[in-house]
Structures are given as structure tokens and as C-alpha cells.
C-alpha atoms as a PDB file:
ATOM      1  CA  UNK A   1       0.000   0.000   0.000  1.00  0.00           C
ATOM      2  CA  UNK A   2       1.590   3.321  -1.368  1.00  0.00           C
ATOM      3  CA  UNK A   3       2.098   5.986   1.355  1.00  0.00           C
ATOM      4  CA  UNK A   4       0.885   9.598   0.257  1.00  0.00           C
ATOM      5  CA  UNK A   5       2.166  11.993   2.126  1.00  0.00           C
ATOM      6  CA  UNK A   6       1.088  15.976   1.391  1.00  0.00           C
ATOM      7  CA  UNK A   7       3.490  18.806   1.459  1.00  0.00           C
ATOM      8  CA  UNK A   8       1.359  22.321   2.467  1.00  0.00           C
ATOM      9  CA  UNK A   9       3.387  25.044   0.845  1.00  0.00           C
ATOM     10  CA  UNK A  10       2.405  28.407   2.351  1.00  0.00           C
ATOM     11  CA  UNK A  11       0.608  30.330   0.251  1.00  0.00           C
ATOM     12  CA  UNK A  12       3.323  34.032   0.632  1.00  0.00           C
ATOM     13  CA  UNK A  13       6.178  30.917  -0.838  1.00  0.00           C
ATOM     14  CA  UNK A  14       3.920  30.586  -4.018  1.00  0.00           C
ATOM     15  CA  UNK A  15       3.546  34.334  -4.736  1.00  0.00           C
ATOM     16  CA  UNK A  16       5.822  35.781  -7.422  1.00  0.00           C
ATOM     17  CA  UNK A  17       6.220  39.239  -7.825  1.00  0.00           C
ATOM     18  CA  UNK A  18       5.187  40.184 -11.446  1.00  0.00           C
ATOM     19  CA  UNK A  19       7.277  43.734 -11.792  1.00  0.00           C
ATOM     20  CA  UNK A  20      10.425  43.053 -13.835  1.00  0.00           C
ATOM     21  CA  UNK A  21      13.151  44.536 -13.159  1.00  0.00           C
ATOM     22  CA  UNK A  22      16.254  46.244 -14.630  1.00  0.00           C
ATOM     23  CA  UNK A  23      20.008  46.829 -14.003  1.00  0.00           C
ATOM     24  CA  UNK A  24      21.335  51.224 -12.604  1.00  0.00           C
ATOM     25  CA  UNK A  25      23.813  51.408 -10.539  1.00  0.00           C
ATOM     26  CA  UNK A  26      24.781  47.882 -10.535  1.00  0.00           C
ATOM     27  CA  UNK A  27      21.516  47.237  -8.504  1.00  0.00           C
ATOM     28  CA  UNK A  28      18.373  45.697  -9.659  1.00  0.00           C
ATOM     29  CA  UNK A  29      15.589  47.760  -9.393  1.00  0.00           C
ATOM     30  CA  UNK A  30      11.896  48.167 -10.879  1.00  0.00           C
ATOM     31  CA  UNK A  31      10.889  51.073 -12.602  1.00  0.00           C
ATOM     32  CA  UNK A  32       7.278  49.447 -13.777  1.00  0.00           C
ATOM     33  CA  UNK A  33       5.500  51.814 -11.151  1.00  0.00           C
ATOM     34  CA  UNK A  34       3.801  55.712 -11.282  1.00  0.00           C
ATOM     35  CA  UNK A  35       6.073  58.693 -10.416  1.00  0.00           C
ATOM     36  CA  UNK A  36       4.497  62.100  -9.528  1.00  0.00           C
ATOM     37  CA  UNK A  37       6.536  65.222  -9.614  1.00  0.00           C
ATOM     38  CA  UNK A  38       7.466  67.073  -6.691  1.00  0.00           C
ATOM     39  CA  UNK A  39       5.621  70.548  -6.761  1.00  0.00           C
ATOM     40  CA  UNK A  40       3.308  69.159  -9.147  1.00  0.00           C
ATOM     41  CA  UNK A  41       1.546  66.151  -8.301  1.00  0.00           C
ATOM     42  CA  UNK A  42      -0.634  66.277 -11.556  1.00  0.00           C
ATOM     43  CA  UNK A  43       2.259  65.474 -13.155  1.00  0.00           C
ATOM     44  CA  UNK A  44       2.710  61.753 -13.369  1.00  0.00           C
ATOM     45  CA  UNK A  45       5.257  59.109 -15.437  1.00  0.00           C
ATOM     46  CA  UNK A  46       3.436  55.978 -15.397  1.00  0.00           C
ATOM     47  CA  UNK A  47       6.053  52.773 -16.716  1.00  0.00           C
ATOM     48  CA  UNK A  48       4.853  49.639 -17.661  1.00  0.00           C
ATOM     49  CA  UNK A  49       6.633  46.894 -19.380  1.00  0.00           C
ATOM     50  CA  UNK A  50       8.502  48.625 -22.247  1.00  0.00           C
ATOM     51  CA  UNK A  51       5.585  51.760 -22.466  1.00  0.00           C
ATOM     52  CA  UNK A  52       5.395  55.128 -21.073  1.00  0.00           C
ATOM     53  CA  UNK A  53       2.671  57.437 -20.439  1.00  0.00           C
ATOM     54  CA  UNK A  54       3.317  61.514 -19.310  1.00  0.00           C
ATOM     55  CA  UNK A  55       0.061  62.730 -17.929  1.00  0.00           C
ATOM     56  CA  UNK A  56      -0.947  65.749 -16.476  1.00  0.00           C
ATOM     57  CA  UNK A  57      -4.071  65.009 -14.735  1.00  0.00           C
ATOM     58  CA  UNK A  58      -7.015  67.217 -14.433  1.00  0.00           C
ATOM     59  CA  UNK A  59      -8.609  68.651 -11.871  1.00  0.00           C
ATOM     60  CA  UNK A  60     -11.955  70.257 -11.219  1.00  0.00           C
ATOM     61  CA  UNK A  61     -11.741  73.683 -12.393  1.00  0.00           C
ATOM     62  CA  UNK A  62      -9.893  72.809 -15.165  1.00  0.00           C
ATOM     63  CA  UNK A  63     -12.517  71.213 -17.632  1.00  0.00           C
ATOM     64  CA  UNK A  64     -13.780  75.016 -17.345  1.00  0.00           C
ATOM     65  CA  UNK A  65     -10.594  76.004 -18.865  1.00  0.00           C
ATOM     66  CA  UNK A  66      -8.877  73.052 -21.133  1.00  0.00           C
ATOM     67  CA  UNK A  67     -10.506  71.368 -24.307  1.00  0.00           C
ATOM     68  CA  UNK A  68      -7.084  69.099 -23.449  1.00  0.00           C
ATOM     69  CA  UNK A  69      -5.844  66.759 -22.801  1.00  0.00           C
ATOM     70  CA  UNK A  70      -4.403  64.857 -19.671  1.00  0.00           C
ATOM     71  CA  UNK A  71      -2.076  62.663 -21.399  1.00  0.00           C
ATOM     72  CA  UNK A  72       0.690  64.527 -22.369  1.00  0.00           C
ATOM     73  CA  UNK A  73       3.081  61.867 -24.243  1.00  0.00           C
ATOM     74  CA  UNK A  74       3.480  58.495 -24.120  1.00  0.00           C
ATOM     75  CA  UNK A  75       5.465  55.831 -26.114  1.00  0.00           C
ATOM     76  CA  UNK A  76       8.530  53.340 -25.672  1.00  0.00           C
ATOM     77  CA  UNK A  77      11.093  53.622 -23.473  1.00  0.00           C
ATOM     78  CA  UNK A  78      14.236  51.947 -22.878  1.00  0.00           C
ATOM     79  CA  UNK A  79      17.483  51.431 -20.843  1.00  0.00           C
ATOM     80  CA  UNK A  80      20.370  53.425 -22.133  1.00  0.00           C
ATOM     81  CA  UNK A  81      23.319  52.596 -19.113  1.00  0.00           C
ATOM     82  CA  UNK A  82      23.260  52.119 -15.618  1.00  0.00           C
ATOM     83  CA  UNK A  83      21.283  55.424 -14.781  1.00  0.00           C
ATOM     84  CA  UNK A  84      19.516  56.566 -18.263  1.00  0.00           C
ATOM     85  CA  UNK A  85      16.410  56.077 -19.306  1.00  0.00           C
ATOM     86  CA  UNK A  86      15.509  57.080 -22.549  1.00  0.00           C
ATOM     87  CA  UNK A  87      11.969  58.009 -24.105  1.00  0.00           C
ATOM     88  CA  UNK A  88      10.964  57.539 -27.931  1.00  0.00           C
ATOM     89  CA  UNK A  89       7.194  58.815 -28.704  1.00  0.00           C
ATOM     90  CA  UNK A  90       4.733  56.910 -30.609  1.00  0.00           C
ATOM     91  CA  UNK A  91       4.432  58.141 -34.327  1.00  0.00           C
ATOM     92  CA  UNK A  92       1.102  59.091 -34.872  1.00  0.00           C
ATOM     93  CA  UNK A  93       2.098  62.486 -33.657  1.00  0.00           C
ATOM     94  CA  UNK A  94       5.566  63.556 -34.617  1.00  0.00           C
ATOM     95  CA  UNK A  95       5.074  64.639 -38.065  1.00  0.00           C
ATOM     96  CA  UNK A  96       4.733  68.578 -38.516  1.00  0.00           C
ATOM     97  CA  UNK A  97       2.866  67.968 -42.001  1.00  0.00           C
ATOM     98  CA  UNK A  98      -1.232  67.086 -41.830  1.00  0.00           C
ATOM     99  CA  UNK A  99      -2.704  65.903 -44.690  1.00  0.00           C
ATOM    100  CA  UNK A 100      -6.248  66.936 -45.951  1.00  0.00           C
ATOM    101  CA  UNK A 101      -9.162  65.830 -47.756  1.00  0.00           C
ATOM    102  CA  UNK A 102     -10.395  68.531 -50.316  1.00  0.00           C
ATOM    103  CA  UNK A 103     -13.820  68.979 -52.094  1.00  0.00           C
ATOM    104  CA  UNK A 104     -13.957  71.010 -55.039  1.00  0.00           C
ATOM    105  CA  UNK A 105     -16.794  72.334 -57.290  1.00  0.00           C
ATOM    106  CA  UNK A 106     -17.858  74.806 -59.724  1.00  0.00           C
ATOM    107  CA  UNK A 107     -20.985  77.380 -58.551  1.00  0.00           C
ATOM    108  CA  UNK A 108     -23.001  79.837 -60.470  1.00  0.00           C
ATOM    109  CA  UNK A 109     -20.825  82.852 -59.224  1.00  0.00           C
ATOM    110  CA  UNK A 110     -17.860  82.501 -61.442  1.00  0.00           C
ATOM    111  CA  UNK A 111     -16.040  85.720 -60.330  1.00  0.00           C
ATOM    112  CA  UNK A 112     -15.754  84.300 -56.918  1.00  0.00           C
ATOM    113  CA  UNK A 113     -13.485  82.121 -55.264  1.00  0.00           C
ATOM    114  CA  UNK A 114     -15.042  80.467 -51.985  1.00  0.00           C
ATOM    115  CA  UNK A 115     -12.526  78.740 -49.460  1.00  0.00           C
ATOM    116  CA  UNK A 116     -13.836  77.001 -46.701  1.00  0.00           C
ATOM    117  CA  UNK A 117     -11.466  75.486 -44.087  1.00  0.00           C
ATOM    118  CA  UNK A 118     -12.536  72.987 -41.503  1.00  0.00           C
ATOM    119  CA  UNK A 119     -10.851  70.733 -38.569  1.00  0.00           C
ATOM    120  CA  UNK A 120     -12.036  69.665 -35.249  1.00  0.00           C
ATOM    121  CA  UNK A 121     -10.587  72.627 -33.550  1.00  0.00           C
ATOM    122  CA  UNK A 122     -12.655  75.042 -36.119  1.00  0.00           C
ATOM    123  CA  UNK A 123     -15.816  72.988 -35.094  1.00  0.00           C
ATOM    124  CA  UNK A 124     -15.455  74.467 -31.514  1.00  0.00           C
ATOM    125  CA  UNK A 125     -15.113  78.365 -32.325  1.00  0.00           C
ATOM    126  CA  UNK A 126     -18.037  80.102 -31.560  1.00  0.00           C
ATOM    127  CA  UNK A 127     -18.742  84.014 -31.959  1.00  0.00           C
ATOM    128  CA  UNK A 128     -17.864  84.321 -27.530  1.00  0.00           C
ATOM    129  CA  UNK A 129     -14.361  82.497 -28.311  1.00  0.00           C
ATOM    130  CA  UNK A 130     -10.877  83.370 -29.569  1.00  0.00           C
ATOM    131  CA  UNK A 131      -9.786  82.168 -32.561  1.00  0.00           C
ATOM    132  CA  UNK A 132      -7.292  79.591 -31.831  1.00  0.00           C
ATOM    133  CA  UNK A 133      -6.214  78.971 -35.263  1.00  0.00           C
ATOM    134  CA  UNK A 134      -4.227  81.436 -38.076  1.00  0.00           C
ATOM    135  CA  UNK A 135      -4.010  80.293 -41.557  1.00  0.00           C
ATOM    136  CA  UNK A 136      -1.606  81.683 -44.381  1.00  0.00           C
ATOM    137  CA  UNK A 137      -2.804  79.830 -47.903  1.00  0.00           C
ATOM    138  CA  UNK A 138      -0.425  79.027 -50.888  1.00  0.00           C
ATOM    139  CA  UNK A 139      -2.498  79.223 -54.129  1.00  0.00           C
ATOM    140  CA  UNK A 140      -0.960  77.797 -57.749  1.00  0.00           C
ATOM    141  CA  UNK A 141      -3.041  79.815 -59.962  1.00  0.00           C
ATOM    142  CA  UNK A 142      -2.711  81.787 -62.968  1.00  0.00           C
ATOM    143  CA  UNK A 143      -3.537  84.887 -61.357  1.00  0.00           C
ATOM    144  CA  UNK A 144       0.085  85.840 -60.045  1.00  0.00           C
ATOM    145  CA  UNK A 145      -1.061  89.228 -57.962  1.00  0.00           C
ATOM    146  CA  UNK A 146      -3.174  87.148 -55.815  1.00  0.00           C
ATOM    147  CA  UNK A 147      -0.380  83.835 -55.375  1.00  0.00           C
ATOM    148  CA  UNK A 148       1.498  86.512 -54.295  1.00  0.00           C
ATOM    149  CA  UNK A 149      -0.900  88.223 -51.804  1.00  0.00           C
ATOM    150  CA  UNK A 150      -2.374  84.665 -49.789  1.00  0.00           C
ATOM    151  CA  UNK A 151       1.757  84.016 -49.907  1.00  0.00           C
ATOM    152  CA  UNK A 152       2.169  86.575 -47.389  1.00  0.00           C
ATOM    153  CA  UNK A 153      -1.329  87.346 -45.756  1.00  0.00           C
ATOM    154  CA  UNK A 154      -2.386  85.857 -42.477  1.00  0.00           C
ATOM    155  CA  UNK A 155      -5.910  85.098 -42.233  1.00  0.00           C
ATOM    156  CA  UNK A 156      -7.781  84.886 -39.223  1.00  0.00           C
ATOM    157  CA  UNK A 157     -11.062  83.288 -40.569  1.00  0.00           C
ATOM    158  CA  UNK A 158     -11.579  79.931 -42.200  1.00  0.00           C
ATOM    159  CA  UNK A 159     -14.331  81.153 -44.387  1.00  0.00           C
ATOM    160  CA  UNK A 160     -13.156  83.388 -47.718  1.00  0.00           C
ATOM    161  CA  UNK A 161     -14.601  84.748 -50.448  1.00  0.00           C
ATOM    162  CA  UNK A 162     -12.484  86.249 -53.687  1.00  0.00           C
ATOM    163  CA  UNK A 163     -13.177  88.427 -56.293  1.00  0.00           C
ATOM    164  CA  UNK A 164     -11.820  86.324 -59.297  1.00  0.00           C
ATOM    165  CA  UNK A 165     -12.123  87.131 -63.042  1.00  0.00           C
ATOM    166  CA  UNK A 166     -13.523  84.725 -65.748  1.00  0.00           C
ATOM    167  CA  UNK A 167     -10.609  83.640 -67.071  1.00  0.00           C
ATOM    168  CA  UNK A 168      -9.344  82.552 -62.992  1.00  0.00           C
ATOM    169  CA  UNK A 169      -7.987  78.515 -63.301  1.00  0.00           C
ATOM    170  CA  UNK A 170      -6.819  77.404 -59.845  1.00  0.00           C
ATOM    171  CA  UNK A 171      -3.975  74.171 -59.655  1.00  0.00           C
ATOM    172  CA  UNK A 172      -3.358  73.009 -56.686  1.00  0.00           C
ATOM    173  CA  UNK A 173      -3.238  74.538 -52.872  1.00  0.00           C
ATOM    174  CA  UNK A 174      -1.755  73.902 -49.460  1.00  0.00           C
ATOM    175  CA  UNK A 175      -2.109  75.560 -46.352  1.00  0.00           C
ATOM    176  CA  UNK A 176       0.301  76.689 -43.140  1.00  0.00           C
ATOM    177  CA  UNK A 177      -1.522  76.743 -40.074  1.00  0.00           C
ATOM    178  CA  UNK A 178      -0.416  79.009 -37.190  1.00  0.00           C
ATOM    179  CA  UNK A 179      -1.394  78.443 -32.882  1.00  0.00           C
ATOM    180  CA  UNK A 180      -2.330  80.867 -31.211  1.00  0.00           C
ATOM    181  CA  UNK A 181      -0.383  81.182 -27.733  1.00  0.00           C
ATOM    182  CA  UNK A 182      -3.512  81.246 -25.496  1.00  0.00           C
ATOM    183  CA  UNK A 183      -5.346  77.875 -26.835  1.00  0.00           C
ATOM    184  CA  UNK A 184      -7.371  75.714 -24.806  1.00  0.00           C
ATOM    185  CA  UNK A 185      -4.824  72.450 -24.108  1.00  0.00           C
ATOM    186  CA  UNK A 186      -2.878  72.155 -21.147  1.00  0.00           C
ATOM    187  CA  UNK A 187       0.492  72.655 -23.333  1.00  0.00           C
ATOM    188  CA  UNK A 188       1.099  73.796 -26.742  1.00  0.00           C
ATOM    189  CA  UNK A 189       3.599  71.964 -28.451  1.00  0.00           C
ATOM    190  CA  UNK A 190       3.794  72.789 -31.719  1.00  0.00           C
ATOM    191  CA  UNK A 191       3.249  75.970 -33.294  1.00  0.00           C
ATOM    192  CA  UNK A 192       3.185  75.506 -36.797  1.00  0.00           C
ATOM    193  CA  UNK A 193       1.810  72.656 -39.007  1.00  0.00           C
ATOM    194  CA  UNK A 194       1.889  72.661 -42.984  1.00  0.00           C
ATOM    195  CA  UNK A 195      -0.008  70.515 -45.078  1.00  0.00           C
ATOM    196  CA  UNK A 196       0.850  68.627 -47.860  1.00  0.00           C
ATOM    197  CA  UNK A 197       0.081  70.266 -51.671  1.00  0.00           C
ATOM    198  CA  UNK A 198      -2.756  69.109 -53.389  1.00  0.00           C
ATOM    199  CA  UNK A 199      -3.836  69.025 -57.008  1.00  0.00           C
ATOM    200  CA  UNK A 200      -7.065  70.739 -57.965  1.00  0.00           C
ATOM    201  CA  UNK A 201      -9.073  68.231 -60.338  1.00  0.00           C
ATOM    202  CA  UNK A 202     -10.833  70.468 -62.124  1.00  0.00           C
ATOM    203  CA  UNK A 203      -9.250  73.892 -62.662  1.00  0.00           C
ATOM    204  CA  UNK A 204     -12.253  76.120 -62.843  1.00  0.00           C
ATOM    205  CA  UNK A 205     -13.243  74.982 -59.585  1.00  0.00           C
ATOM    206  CA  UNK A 206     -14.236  78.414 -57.212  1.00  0.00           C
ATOM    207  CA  UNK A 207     -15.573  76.307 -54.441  1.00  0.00           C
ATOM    208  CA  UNK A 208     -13.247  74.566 -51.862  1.00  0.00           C
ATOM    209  CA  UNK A 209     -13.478  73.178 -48.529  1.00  0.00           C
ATOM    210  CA  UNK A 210     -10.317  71.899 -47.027  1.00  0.00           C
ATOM    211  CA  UNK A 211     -10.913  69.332 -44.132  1.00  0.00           C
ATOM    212  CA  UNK A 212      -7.375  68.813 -41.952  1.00  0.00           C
ATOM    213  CA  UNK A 213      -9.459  65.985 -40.000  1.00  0.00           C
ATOM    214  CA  UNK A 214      -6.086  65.111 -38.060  1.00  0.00           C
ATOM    215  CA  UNK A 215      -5.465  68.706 -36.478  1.00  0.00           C
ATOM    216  CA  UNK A 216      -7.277  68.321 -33.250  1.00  0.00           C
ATOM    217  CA  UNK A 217      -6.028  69.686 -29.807  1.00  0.00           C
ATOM    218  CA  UNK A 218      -4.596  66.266 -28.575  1.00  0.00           C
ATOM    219  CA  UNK A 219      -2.463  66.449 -31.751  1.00  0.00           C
ATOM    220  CA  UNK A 220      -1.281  69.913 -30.532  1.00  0.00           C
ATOM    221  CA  UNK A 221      -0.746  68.962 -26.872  1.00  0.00           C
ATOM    222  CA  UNK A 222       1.094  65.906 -27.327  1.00  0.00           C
ATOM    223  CA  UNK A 223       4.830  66.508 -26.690  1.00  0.00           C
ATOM    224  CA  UNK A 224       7.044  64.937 -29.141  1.00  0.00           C
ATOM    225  CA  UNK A 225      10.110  63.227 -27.619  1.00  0.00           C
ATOM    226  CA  UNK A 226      12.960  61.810 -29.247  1.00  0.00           C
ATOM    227  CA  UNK A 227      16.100  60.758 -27.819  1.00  0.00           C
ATOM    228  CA  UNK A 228      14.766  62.618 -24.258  1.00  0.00           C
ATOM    229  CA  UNK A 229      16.304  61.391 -21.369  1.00  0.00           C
ATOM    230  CA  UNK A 230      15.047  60.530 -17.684  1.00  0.00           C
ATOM    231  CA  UNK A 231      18.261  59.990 -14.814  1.00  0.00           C
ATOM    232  CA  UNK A 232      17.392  57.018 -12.593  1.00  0.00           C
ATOM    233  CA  UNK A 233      18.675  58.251  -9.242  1.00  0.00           C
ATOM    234  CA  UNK A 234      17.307  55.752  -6.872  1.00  0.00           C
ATOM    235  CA  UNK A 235      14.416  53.171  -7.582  1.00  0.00           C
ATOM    236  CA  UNK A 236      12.125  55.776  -5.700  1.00  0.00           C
ATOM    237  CA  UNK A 237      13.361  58.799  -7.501  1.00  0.00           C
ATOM    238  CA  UNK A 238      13.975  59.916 -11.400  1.00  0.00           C
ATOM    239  CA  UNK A 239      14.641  63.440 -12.668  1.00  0.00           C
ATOM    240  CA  UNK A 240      13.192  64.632 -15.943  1.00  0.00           C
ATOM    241  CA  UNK A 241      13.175  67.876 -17.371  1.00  0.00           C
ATOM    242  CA  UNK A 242      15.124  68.837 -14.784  1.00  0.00           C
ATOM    243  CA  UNK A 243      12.289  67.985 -12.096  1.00  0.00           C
ATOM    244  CA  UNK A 244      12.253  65.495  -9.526  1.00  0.00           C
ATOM    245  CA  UNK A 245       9.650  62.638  -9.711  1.00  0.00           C
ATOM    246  CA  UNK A 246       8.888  60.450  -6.492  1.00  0.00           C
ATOM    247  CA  UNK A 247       7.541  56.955  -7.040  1.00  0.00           C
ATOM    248  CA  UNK A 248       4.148  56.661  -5.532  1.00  0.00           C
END
């Protein structure tokens, strides 16, 4: 008759800590955790596995103020030496050229030229708000006096009409779009996008709406990091920007 004979393992044996763990200072530490900065508790790096995410968190008051966003960056990150951490943001947002979708006809009015550009930013302005947005346009026409005037001219408005004369043929168009300082995200990180040029189908077009779908205020208050660097001074503290962050 066999003998069975049952071996009780306590339960705190069996648990295995999940966080992985990396090599500074000849010590292995984990950095998979949330740091908040000192001053600024908003302010938070959260790490996880080979991912990052920069937030600055709102509070009350501020939905009053901010269209947004509380995620600042985020991306990849990875282990440079012994006390360097560097942080590599996720494409979507990096690029300083938008593309746009264009619709083009041909009206009754014939000595006018209508514009009319849109994004999701220009879909919040109301008549009580600041313009956020400046745009400069760059026409290819055969009218050279007025490729010559949008070349140069600011416009604060995304609707424009043009006197035009019969003979106006319009080629192609692209558009340089300026941020106002004071806009509603919680930082502004860019403060000029272009577009890429686009070919007008059919050059007798006068009526054009530009749609820049992609220029929203997340794509404005994302912060763009390349080759940025965090210094791992203790597993409980990291300094970035020149700021101290304290894990939680």
C-alpha cells in the first residue's frame, strides 16, 4: 500500500512578484511603477513593461478652462546605461505635415473664389471664443497678384470669399496653419503645421473646402520626444526635465 504523504506550501512561498526589473547602478531595481513630480503632483510618469505614459491630470476647475488633454506623451522607453532612461514617442504624432481631404466644385458665381477650411478645432469656435487657429494659404493659380498676396497674408477666418475674373484657373493649394499662444490644451507643443500640396481636379473649380481631419487639440498637446532622457537616481526617484519625480 503506497504511502501519500502531502506537502502544504504556504501560500506568501507561491507568490511571485510580477514587476520586472532592470540593471542602474549595478543594482536591480523596478521602474514598472507611477512617479508624480514634486511641486506638481498632476504630473505623473506611469512605466509599464517597455511603455510610457506623461500625464498631467485634471482637476476640477480645469474642464472650465482646457478642451485638453491629460495625457501629455506616451510611447517606448528603454534602458540606455546604468542610470539613463531614454523616451521615444509613438508616431502618430511627430510629423509637422497634416494631410487633408479637399472637395472642389464649380458654382453659379464665377467671379468668386469660396474657401472654406474645416478641422475639429474650427468645429469648436463660436462668436464668444478666440480664434485659436491662423491660416496663411499658398495658391498655384494663374492669377500671379493674388499667389502673391495669400503668400504673405495671415488670415484669421476659415471662411473666404475672392473676387476672381472669368478667365481665374486654380492648380493646386496647401495651407500653413499658425497656434495661437492662449489655446485651450494644457500645453502647446507645436506651433506651426503645414499641409501637404494638393492638385485641384478640375481647374475652374471656385468652391473649396479643405478638411485637416487630423489637427485636433490632442495632436497639438502631445509633446514629441525623441532621444529625451530621464536619470534614474534611486528606484524611488527619477529626474526629468530637470524635475524630480517620487515613485508613488
Amino acid at each position: 500500500m503506497k504511502t501519500v504523504i502531502k506537502i502544504l506550501v504556504p501560500f506568501s512561498i507561491l507568490f511571485i512578484n510580477c514587476k520586472s526589473t532592470e540593471k542602474f547602478n549595478g543594482n536591480e531595481i523596478s521602474i514598472h511603477d507611477i512617479y508624480y513630480a514634486i511641486g506638481d503632483e498632476r504630473k505623473e510618469i506611469h512605466f509599464k513593461e517597455n511603455t510610457f505614459t506623461f500625464l498631467d491630470k485634471f482637476s476640477g476647475k480645469d474642464f472650465s478652462y482646457y478642451n485638453c488633454c491629460d495625457t501629455l506623451s506616451k510611447g517606448s522607453f528603454k534602458i540606455i546605461n546604468n542610470s539613463i532612461i531614454e523616451l521615444t514617442s509613438i508616431n502618430d504624432f511627430n510629423s509637422g505635415f497634416l494631410d487633408f481631404n479637399i472637395k472642389e466644385k464649380t458654382t453659379n458665381n464665377l467671379d468668386t473664389l469660396y474657401i472654406k477650411i474645416t478641422n475639429p478645432i474650427e468645429k469648436k469656435y463660436n462668436s464668444k471664443t478666440k480664434r485659436e487657429l491662423k491660416y496663411m494659404l499658398q495658391l498655384g493659380t494663374n492669377d500671379k497678384e493674388l499667389n502673391r498676396y495669400f503668400t504673405y497674408t495671415e488670415i484669421n477666418n476659415n471662411l473666404l470669399k475672392i473676387p476672381i475674373s472669368n478667365s481665374f484657373e486654380i492648380y493646386d493649394i496647401e495651407l500653413t496653419i499658425y497656434v495661437e499662444p492662449f489655446i485651450s490644451v494644457k500645453e502647446k507643443n507645436i506651433n506651426v503645421i503645414n499641409t501637404f500640396n494638393q492638385k485641384i481636379k478640375n481647374k475652374k473649380s471656385n468652391k473649396i473646402e479643405i478638411d485637416v481631419p487630423e489637427l485636433t487639440y490632442n495632436y497639438i498637446n502631445f509633446r514629441r520626444l525623441k532621444m529625451d532622457y530621464i536619470r534614474v537616481v534611486s528606484e524611488n526617484k527619477l529626474i526629468f526635465d530637470g524635475i524630480e519625480y517620487l515613485k508613488k
